[in-house]
PDB file of N, CA and C in Angstrom:
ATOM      1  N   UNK A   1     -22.184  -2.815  -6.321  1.00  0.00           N
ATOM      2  CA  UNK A   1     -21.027  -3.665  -6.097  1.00  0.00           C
ATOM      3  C   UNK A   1     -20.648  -3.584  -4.611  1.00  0.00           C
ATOM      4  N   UNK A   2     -20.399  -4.780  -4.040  1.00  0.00           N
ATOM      5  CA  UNK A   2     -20.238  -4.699  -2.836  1.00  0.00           C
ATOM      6  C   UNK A   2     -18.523  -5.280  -2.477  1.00  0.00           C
ATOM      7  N   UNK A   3     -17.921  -4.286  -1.340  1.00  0.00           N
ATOM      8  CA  UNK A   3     -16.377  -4.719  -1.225  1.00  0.00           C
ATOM      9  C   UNK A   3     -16.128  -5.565  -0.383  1.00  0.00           C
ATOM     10  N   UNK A   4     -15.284  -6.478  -0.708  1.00  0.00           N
ATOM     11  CA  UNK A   4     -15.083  -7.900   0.586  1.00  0.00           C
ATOM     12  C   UNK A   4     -14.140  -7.681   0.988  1.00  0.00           C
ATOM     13  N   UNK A   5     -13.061  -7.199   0.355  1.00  0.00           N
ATOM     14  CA  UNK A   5     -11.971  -6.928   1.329  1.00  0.00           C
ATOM     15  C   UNK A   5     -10.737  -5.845   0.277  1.00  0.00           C
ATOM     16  N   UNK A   6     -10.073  -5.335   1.436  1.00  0.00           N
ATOM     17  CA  UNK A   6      -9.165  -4.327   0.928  1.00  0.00           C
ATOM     18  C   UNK A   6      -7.878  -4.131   1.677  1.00  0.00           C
ATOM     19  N   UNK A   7      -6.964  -4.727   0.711  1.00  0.00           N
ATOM     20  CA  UNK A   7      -5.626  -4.362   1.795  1.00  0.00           C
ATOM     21  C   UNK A   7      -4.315  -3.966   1.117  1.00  0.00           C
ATOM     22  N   UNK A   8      -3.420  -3.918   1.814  1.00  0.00           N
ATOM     23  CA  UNK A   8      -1.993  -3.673   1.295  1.00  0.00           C
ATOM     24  C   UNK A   8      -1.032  -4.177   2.220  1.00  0.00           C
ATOM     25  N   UNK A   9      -0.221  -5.475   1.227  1.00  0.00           N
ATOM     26  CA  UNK A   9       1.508  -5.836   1.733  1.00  0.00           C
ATOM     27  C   UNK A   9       2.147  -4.941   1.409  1.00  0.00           C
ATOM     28  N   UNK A  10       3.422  -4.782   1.823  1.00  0.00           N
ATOM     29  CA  UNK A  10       4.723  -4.527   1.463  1.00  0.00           C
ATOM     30  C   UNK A  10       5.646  -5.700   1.900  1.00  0.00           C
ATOM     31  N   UNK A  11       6.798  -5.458   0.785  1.00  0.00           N
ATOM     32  CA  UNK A  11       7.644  -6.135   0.985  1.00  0.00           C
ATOM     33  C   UNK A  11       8.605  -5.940   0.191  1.00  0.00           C
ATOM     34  N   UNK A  12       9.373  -5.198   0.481  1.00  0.00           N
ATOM     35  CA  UNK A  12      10.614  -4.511   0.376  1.00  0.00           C
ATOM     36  C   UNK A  12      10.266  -3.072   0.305  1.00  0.00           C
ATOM     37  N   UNK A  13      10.747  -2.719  -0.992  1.00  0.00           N
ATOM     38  CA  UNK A  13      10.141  -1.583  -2.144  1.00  0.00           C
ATOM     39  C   UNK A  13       8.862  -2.033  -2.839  1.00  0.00           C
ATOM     40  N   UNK A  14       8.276  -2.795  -2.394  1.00  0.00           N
ATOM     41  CA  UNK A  14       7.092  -3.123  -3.754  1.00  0.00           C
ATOM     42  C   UNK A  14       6.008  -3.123  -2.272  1.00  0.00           C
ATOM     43  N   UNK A  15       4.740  -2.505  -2.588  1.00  0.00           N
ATOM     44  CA  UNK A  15       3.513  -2.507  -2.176  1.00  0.00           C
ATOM     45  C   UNK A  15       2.896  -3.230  -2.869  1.00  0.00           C
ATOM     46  N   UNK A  16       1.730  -4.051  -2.430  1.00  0.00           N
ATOM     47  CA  UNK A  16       0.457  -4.884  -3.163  1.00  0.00           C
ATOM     48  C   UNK A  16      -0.481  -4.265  -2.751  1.00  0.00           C
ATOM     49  N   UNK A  17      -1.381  -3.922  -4.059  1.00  0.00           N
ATOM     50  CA  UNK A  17      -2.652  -3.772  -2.847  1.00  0.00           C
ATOM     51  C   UNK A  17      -3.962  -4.594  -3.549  1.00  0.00           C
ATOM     52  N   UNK A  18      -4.360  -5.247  -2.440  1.00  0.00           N
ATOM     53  CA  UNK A  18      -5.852  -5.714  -3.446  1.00  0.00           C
ATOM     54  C   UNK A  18      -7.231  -5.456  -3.068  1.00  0.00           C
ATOM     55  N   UNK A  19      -7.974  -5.712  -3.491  1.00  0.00           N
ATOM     56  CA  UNK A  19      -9.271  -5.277  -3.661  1.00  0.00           C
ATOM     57  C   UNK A  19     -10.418  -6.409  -4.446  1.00  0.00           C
ATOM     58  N   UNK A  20     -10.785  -6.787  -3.386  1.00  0.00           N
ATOM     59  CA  UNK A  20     -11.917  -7.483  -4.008  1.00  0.00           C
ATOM     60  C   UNK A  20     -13.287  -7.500  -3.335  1.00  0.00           C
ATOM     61  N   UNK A  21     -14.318  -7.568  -4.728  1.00  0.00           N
ATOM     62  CA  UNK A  21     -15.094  -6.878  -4.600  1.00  0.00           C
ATOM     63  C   UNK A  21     -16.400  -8.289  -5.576  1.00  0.00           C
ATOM     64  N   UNK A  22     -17.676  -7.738  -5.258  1.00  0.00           N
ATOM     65  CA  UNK A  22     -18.832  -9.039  -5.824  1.00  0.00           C
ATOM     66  C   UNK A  22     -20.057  -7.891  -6.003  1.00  0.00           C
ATOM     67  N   UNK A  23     -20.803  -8.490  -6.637  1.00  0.00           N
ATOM     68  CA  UNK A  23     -21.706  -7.914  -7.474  1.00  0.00           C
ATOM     69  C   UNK A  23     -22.915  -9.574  -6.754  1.00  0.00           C
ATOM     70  N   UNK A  24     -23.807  -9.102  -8.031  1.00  0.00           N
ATOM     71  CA  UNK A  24     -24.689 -10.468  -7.424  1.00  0.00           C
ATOM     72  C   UNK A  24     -24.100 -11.840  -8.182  1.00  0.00           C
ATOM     73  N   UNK A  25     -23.504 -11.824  -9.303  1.00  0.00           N
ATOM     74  CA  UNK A  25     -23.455 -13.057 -10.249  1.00  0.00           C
ATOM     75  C   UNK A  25     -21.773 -13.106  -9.909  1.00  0.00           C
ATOM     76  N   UNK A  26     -20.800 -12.166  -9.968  1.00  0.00           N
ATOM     77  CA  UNK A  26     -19.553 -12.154  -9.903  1.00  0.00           C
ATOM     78  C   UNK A  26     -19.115 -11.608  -8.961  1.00  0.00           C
ATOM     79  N   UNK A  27     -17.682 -12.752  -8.756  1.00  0.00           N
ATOM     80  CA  UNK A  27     -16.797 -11.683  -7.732  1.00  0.00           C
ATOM     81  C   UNK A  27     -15.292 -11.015  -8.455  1.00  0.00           C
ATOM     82  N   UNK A  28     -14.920 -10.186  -8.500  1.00  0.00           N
ATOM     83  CA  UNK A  28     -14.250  -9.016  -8.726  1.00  0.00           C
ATOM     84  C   UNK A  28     -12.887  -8.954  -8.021  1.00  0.00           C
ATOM     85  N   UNK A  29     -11.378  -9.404  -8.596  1.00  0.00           N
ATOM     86  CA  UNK A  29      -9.952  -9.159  -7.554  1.00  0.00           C
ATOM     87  C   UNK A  29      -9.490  -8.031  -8.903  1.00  0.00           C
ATOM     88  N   UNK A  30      -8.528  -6.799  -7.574  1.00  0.00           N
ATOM     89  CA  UNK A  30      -8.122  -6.040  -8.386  1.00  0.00           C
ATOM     90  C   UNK A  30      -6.983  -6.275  -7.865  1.00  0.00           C
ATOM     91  N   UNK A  31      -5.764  -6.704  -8.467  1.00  0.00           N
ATOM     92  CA  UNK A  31      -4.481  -6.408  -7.857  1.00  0.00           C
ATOM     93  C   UNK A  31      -3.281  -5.814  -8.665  1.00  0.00           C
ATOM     94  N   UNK A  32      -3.026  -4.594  -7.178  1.00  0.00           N
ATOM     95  CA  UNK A  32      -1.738  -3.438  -8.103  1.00  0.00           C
ATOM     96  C   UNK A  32      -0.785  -3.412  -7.668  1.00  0.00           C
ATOM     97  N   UNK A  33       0.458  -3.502  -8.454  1.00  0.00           N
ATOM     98  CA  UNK A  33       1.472  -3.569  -7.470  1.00  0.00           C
ATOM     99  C   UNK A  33       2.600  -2.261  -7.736  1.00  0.00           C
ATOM    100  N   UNK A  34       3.109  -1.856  -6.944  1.00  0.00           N
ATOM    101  CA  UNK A  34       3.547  -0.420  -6.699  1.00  0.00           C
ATOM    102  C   UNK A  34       4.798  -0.484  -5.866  1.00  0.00           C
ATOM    103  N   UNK A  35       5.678   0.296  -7.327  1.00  0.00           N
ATOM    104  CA  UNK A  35       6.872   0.073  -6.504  1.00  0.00           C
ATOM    105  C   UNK A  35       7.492   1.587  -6.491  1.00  0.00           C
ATOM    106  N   UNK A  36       8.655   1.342  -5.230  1.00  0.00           N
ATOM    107  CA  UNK A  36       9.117   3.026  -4.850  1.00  0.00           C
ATOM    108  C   UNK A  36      10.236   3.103  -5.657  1.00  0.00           C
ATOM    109  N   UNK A  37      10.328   4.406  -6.131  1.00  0.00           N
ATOM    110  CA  UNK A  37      10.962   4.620  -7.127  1.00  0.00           C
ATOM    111  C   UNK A  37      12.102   5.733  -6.532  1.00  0.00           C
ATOM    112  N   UNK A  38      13.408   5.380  -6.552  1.00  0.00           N
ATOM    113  CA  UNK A  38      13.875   6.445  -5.861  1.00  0.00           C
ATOM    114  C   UNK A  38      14.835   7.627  -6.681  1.00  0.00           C
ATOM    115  N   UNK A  39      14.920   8.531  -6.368  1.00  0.00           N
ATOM    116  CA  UNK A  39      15.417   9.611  -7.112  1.00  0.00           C
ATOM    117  C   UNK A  39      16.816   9.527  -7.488  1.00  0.00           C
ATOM    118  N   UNK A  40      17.841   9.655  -8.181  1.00  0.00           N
ATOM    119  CA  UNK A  40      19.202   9.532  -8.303  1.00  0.00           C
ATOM    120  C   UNK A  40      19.966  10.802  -7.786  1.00  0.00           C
ATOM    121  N   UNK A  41      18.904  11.935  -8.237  1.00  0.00           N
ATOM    122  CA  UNK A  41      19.188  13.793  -7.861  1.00  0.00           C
ATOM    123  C   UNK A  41      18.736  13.718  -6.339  1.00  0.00           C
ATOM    124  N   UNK A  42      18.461  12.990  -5.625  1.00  0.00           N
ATOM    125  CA  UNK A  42      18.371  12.926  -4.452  1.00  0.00           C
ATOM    126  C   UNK A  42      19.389  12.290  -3.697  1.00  0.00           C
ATOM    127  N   UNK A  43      20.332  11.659  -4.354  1.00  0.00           N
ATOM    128  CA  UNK A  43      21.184  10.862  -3.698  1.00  0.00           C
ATOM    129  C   UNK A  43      22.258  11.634  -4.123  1.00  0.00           C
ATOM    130  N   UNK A  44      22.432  12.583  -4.986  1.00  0.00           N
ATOM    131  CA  UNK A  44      23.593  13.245  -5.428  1.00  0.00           C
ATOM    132  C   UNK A  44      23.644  14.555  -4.182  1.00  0.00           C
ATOM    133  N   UNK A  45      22.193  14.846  -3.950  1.00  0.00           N
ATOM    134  CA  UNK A  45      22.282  15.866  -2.830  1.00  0.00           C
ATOM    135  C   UNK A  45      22.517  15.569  -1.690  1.00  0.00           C
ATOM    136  N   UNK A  46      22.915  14.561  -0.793  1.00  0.00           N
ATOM    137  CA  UNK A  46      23.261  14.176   0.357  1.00  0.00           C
ATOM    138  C   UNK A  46      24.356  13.842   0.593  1.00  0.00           C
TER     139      UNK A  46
END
């Protein structure tokens, strides 16, 4: 499998990242999206 391209947006709190990728007959998109998750016990400590 061969990779064509690989990257990552952001935009805000949310990351994208994709990934695509081809073989000989097919081409291949992986897309994940990832968001920041923030602590509440972290905001109580400040």
């Amino acid at each position: 499998m061969n990779e064509v391209l690989s990257d990552r947006k952001n935009k805000g709190n949310v990351t994208y990242r994709i990934v695509v990728s081809e073989d000989a007959t097919r081409l291949f998109i992986e897309l994940e999206k990832l968001m920041k998750v923030r602590s509440k016990e972290a905001d109580k400590n400040n």
